[in-house]
PDB file of N, CA and C in Angstrom:
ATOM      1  N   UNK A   1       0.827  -1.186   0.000  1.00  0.00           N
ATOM      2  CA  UNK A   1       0.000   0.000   0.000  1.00  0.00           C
ATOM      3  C   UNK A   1       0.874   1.253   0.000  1.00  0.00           C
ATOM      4  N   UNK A   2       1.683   0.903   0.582  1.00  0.00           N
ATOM      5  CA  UNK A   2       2.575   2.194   0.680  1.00  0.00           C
ATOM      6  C   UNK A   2       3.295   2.588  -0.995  1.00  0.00           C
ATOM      7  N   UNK A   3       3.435   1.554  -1.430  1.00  0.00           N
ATOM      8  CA  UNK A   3       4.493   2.173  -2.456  1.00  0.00           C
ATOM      9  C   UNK A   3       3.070   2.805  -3.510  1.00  0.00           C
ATOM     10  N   UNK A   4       1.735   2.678  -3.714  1.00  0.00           N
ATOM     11  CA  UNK A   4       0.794   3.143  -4.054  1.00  0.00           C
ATOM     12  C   UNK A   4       0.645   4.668  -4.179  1.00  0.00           C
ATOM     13  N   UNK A   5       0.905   4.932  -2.843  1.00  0.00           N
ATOM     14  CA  UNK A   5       1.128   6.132  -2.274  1.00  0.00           C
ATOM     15  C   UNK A   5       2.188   6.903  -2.775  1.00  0.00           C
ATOM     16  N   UNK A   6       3.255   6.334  -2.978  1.00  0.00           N
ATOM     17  CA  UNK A   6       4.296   7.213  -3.731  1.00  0.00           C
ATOM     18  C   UNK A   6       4.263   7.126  -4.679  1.00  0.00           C
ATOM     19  N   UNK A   7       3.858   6.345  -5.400  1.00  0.00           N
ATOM     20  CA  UNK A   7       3.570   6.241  -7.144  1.00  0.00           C
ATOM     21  C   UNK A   7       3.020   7.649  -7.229  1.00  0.00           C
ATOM     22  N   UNK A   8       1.696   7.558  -6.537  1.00  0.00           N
ATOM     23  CA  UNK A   8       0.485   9.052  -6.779  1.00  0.00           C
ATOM     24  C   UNK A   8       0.823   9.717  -6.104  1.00  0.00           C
ATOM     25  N   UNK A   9       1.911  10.397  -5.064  1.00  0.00           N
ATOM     26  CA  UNK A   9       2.286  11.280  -4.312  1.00  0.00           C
ATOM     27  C   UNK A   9       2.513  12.561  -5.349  1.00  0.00           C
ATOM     28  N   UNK A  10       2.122  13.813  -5.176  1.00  0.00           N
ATOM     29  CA  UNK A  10       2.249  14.756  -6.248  1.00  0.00           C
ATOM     30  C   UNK A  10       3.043  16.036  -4.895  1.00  0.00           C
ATOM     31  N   UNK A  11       4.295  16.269  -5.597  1.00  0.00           N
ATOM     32  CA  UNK A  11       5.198  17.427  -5.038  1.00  0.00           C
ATOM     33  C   UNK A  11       4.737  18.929  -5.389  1.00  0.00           C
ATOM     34  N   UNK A  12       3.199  19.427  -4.737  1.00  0.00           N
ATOM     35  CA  UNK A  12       2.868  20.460  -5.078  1.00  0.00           C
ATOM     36  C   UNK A  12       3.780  21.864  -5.425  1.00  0.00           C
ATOM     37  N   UNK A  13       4.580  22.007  -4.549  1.00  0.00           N
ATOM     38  CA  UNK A  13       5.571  22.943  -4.585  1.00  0.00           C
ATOM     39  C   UNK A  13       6.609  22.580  -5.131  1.00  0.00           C
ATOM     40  N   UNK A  14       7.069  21.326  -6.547  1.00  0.00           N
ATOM     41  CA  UNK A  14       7.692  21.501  -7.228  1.00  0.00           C
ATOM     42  C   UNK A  14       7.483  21.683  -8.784  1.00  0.00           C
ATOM     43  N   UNK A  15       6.129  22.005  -8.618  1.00  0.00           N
ATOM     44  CA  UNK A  15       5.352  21.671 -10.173  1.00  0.00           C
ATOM     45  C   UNK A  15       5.856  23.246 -10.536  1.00  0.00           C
ATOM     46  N   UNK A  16       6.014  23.136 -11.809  1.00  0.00           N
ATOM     47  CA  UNK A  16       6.589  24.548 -12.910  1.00  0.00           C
ATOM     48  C   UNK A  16       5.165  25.507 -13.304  1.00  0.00           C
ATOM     49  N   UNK A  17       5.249  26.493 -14.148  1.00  0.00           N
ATOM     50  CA  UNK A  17       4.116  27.312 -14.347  1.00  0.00           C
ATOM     51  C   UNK A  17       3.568  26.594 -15.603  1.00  0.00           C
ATOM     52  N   UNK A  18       4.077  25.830 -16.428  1.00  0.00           N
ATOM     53  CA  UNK A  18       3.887  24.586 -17.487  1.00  0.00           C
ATOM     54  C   UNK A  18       2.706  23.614 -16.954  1.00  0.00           C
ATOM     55  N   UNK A  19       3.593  22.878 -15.639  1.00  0.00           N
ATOM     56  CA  UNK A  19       2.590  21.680 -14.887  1.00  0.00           C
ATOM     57  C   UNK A  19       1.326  22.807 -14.622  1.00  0.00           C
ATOM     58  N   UNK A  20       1.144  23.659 -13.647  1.00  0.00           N
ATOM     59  CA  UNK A  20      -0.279  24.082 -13.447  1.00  0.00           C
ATOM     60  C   UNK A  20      -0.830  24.449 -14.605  1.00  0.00           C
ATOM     61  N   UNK A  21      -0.330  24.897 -15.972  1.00  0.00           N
ATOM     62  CA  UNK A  21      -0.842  25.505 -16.961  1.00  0.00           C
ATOM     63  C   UNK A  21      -1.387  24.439 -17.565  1.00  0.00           C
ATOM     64  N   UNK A  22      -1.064  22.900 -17.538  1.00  0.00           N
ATOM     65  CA  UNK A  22      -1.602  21.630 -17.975  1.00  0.00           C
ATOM     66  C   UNK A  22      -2.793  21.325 -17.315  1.00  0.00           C
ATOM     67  N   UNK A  23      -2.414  21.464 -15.947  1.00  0.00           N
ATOM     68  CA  UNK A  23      -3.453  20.764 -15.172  1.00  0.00           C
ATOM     69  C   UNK A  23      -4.661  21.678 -14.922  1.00  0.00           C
ATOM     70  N   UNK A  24      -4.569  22.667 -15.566  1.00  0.00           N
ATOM     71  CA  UNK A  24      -5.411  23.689 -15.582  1.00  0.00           C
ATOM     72  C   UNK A  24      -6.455  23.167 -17.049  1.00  0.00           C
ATOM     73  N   UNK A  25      -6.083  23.149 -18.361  1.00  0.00           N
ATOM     74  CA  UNK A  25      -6.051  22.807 -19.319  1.00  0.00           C
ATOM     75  C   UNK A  25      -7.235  21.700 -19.142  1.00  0.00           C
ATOM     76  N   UNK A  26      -6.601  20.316 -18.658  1.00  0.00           N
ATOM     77  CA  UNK A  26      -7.061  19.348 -18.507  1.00  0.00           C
ATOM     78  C   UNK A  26      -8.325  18.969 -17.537  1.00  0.00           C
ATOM     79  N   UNK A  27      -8.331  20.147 -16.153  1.00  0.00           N
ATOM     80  CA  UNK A  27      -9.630  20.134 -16.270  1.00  0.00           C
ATOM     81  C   UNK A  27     -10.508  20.850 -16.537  1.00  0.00           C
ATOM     82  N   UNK A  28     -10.469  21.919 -17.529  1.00  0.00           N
ATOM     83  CA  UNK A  28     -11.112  22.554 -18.054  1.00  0.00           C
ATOM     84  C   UNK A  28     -11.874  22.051 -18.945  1.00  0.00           C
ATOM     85  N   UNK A  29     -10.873  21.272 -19.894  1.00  0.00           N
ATOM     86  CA  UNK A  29     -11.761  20.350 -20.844  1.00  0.00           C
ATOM     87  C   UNK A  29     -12.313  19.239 -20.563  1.00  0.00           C
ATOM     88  N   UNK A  30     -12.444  18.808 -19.583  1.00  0.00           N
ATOM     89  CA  UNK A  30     -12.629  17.588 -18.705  1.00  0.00           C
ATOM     90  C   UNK A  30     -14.279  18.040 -18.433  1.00  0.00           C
ATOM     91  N   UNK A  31     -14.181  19.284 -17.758  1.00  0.00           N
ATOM     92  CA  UNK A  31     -15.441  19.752 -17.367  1.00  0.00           C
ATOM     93  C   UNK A  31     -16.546  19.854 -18.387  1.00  0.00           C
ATOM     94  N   UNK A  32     -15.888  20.895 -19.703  1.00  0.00           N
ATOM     95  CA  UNK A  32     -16.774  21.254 -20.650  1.00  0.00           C
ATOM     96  C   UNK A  32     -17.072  19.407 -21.185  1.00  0.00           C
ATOM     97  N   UNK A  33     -16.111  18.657 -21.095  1.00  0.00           N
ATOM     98  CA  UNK A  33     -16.990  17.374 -21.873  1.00  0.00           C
ATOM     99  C   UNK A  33     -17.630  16.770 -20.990  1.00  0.00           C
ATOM    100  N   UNK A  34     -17.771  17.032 -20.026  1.00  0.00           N
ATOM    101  CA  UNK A  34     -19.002  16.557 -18.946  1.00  0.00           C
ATOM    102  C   UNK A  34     -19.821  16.964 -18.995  1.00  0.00           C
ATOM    103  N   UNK A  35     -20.242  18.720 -19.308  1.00  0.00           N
ATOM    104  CA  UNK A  35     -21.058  19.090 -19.380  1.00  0.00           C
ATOM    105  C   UNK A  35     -21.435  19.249 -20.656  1.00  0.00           C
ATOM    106  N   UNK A  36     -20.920  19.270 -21.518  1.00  0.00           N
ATOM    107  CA  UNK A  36     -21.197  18.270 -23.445  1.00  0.00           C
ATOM    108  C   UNK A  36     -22.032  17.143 -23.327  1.00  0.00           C
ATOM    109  N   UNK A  37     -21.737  16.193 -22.798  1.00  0.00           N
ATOM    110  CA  UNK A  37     -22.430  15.269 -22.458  1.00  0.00           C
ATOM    111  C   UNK A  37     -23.673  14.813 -22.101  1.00  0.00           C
ATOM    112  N   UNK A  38     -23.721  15.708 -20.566  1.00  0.00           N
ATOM    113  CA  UNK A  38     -25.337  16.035 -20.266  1.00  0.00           C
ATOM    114  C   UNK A  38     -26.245  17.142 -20.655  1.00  0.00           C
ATOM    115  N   UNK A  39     -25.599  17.689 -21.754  1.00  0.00           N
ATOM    116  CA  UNK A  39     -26.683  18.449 -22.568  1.00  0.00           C
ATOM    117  C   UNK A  39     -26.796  17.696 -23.655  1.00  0.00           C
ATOM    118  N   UNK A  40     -25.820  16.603 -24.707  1.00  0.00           N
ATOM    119  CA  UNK A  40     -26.388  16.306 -25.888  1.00  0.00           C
ATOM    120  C   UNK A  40     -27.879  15.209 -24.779  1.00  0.00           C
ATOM    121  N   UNK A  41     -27.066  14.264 -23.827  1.00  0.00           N
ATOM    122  CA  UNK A  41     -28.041  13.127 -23.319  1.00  0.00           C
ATOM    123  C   UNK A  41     -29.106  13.373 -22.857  1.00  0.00           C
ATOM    124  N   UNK A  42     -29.490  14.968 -22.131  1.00  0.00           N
ATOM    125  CA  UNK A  42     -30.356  14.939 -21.632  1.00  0.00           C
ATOM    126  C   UNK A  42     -31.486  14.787 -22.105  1.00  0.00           C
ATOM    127  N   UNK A  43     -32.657  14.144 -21.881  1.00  0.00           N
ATOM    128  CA  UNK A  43     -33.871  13.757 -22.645  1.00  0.00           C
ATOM    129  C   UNK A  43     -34.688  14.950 -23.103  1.00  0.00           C
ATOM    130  N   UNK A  44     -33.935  16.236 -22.580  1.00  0.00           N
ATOM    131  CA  UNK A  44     -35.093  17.675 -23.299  1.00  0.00           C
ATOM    132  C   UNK A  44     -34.408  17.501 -24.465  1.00  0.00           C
ATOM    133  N   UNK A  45     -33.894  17.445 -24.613  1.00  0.00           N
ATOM    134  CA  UNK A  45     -32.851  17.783 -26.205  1.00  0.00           C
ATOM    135  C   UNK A  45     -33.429  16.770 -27.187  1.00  0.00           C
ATOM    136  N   UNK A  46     -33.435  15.894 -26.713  1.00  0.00           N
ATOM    137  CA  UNK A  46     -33.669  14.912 -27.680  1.00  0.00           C
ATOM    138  C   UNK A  46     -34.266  15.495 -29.105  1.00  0.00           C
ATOM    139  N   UNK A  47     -35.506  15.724 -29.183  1.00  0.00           N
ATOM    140  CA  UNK A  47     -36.095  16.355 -30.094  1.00  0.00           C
ATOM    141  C   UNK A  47     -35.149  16.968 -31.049  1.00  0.00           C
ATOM    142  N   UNK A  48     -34.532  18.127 -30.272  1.00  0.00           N
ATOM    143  CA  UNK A  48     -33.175  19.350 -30.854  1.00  0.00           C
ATOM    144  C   UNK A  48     -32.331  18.600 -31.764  1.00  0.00           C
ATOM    145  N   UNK A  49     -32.027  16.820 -31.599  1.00  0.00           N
ATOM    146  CA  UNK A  49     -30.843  16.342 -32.445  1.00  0.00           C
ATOM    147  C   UNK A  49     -31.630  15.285 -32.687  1.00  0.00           C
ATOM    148  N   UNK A  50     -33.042  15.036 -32.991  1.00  0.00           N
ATOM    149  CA  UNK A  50     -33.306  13.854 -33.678  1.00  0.00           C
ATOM    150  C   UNK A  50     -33.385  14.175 -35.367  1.00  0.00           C
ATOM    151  N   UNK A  51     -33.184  15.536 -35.430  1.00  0.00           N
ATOM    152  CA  UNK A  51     -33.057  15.596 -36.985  1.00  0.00           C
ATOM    153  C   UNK A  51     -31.957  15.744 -37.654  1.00  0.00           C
ATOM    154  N   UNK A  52     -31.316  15.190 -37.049  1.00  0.00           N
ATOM    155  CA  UNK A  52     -29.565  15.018 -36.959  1.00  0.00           C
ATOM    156  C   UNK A  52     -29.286  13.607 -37.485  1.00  0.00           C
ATOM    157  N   UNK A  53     -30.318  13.409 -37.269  1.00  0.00           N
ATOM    158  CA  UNK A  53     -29.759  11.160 -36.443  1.00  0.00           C
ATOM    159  C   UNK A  53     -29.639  10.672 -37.576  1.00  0.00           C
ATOM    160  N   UNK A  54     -30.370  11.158 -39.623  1.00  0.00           N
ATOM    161  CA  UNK A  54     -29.863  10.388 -40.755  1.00  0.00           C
ATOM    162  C   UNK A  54     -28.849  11.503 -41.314  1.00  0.00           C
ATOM    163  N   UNK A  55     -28.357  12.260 -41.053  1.00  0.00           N
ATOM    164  CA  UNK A  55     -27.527  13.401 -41.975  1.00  0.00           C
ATOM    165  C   UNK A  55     -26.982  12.791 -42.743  1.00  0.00           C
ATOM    166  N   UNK A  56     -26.033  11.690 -42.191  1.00  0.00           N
ATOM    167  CA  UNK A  56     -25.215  10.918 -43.262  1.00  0.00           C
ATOM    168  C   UNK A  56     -25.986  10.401 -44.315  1.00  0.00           C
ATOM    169  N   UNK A  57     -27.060  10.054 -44.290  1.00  0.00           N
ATOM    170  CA  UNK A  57     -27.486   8.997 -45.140  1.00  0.00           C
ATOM    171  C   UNK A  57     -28.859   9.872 -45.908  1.00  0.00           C
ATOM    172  N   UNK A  58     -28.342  11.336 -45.719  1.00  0.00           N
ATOM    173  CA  UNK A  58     -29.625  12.123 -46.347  1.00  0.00           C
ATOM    174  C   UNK A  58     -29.599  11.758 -47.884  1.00  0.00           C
ATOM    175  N   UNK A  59     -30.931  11.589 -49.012  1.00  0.00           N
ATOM    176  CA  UNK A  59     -30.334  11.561 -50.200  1.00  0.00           C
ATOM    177  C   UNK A  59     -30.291  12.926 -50.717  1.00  0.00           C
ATOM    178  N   UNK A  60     -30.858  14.257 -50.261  1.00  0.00           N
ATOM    179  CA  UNK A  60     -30.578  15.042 -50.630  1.00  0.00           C
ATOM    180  C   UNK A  60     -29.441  15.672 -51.310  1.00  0.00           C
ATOM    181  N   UNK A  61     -28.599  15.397 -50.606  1.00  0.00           N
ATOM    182  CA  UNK A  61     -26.984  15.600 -50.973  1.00  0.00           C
ATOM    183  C   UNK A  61     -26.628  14.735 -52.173  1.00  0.00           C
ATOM    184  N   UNK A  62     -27.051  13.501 -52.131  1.00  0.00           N
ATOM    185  CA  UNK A  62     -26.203  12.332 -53.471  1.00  0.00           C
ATOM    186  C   UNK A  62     -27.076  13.194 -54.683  1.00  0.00           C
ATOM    187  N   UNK A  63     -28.065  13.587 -54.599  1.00  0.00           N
ATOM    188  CA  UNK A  63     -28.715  14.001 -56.122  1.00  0.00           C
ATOM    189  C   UNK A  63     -28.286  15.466 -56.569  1.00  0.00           C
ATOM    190  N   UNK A  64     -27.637  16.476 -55.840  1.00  0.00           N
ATOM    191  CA  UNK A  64     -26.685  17.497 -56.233  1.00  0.00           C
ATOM    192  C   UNK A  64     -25.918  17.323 -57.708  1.00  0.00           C
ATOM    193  N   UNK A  65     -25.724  18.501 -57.755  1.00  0.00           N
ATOM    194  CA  UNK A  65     -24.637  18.429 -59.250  1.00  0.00           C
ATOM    195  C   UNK A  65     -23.855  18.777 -58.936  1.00  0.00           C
ATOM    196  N   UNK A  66     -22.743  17.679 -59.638  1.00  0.00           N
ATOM    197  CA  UNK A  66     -21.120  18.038 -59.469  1.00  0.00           C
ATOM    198  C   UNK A  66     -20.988  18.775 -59.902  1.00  0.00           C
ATOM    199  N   UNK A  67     -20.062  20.142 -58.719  1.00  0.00           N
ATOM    200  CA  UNK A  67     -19.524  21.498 -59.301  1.00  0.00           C
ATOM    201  C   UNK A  67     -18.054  21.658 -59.461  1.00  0.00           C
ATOM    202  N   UNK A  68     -17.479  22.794 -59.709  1.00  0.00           N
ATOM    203  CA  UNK A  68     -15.942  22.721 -60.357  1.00  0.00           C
ATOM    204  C   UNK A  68     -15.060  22.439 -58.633  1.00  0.00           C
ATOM    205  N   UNK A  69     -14.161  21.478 -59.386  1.00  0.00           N
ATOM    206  CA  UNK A  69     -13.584  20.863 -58.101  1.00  0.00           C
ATOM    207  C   UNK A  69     -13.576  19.806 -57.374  1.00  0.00           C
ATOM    208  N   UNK A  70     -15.235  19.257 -57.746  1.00  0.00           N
ATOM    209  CA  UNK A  70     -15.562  18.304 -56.744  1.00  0.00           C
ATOM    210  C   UNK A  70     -16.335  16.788 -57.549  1.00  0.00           C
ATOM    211  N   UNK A  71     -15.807  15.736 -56.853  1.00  0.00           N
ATOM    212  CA  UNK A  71     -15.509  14.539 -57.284  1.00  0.00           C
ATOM    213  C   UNK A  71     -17.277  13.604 -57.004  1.00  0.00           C
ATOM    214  N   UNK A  72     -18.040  12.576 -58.023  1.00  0.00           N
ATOM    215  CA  UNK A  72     -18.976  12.272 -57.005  1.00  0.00           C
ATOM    216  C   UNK A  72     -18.879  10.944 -56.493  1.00  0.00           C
TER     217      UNK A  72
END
């Protein structure tokens, strides 16, 4: 148990302005994808992205005309 402990032991007062600028970073985005999360999942939304759910497979798009540049 002990050596556990020093594995995860963190030397607060030797971390650089780099380390806090990471660990700052990391949970920042940590947070926003948590809270990403429970706004796509939450069941009010649903509705908001069920017209989302065939985009890929719209045929709208395949019956377009190829314009300059682009391959079909």
């Amino acid at each position: 148990m002990n050596s556990l402990n020093e594995f995860f032991n963190t030397d607060w007062e030797a971390m650089t302005r780099a380390d806090w600028t990471g660990l700052v970073i990391v949970l920042v985005l940590s947070a926003l994808m948590v809270g990403l999360y429970v706004w796509v999942f939450k069941p009010g939304n649903r509705d908001k992205f069920e017209q989302y759910r065939d985009f890929v497979n719209d045929d709208k798009d395949m019956d377009r005309e190829v314009g300059h540049g682009q391959t079909r």
